[in-house]
Protein backbone atom coordinates (compact mmCIF):
# COMPACT_ATOMS: atom_id res chain seq x y z
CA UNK A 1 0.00 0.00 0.00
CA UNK A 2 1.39 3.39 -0.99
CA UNK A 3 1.32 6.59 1.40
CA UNK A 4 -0.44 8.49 -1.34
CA UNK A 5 -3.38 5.69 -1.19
CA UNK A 6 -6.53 7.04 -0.98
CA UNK A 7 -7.92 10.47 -1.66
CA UNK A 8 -8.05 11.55 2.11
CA UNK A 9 -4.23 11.37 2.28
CA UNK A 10 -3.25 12.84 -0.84
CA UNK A 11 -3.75 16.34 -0.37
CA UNK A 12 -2.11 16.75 3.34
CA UNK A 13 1.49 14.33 1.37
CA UNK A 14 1.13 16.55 -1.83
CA UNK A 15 0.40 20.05 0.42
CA UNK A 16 3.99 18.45 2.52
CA UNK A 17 6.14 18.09 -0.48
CA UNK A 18 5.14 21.33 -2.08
CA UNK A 19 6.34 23.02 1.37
CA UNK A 20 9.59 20.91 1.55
CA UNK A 21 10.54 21.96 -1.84
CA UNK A 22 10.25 25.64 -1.85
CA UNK A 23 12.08 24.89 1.60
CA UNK A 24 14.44 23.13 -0.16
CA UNK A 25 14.86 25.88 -3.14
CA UNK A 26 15.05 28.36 -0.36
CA UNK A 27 18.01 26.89 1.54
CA UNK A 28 20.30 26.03 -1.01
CA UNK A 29 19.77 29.14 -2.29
CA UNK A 30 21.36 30.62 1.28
CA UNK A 31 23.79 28.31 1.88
CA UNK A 32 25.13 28.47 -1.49
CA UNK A 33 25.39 32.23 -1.26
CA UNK A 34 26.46 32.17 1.67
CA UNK A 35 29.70 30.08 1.51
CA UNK A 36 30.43 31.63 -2.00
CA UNK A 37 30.89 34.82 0.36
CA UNK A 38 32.40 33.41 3.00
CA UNK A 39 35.30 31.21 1.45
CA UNK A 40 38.45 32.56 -0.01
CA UNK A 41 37.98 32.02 -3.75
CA UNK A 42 41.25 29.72 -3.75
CA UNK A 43 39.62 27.20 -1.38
CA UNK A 44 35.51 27.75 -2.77
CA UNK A 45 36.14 24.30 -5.06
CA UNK A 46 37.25 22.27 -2.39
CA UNK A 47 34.91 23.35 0.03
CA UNK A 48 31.82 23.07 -2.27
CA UNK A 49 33.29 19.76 -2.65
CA UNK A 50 33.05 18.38 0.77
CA UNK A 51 29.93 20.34 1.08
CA UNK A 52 28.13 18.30 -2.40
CA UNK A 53 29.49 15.11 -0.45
CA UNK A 54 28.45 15.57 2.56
CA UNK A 55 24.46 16.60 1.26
CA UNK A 56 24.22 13.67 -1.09
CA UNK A 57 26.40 10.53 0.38
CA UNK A 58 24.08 10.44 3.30
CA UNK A 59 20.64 10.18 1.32
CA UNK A 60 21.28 6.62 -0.10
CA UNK A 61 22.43 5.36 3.54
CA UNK A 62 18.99 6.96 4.77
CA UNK A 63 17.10 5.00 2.14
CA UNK A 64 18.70 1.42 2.94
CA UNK A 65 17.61 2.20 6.57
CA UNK A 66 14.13 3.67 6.04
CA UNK A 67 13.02 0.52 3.72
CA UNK A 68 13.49 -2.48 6.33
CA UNK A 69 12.34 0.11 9.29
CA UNK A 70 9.69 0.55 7.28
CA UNK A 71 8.77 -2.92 6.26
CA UNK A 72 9.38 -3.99 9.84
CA UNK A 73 6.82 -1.51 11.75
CA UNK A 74 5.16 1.04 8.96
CA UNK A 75 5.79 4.24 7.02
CA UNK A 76 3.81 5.94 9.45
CA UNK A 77 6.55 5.39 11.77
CA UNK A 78 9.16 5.78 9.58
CA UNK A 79 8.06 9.54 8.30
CA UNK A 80 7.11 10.09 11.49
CA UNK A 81 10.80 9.53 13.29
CA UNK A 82 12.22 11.69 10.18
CA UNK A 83 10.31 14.40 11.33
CA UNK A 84 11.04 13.86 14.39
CA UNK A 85 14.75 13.91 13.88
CA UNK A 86 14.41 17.05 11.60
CA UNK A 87 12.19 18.88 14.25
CA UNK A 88 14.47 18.13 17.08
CA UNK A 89 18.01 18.92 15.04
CA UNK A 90 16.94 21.96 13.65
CA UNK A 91 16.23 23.56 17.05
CA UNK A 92 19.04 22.83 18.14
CA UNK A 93 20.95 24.43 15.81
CA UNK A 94 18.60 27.60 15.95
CA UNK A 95 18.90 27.50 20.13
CA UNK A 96 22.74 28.28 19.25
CA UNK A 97 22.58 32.25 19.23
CA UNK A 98 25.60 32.55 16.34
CA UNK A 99 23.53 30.67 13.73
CA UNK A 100 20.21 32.78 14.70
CA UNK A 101 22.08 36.36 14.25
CA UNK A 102 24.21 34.94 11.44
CA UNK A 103 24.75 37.39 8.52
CA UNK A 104 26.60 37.00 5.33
């Protein structure tokens, strides 16, 4: 059974996505700008290096974990611990003054 099953579920999973991707669009955006004024142009290619790495090696290692999670219990509980984890990490890194009156 897919999460998008049944029409009482598809607007509040298509509303979700919508808001994660202009979230999405909206930090890149940010980060990108920010480190492109922040690092010394000689070190900008390695940096954006480790920083490509480090945003897209994780992904596949969260997907090999999220499938047998999710065939073990449900992908209620899955989506529901990785928004969790995102609710709970992200306030922590806002509770850390620096980051909140960060400018670039």
């Amino acid at each position: 059974m897919s999460i998008i099953d049944g029409s009482r579920r598809r607007p509040r999973v298509v509303a979700c996505a919508f808001i994660a991707g202009i979230s999405s669009a909206l930090f890149n955006t940010l980060v990108i700008t920010t480190i492109q004024r922040r690092v010394p142009p000689e070190s900008l290619s390695r940096v954006m290096s480790y920083v490509t790495f480090g945003a897209y090696s994780v992904g596949p290692i969260g997907l090999a974990i999220a499938g047998p999670i999710a065939e073990a219990t449900s992908i209620a509980v899955v989506l529901g611990a990785g928004v969790t984890c995102q609710l709970i990490v992200n306030s922590i890194v806002l509770a850390v003054r620096s980051v909140r009156t960060f400018r670039s």
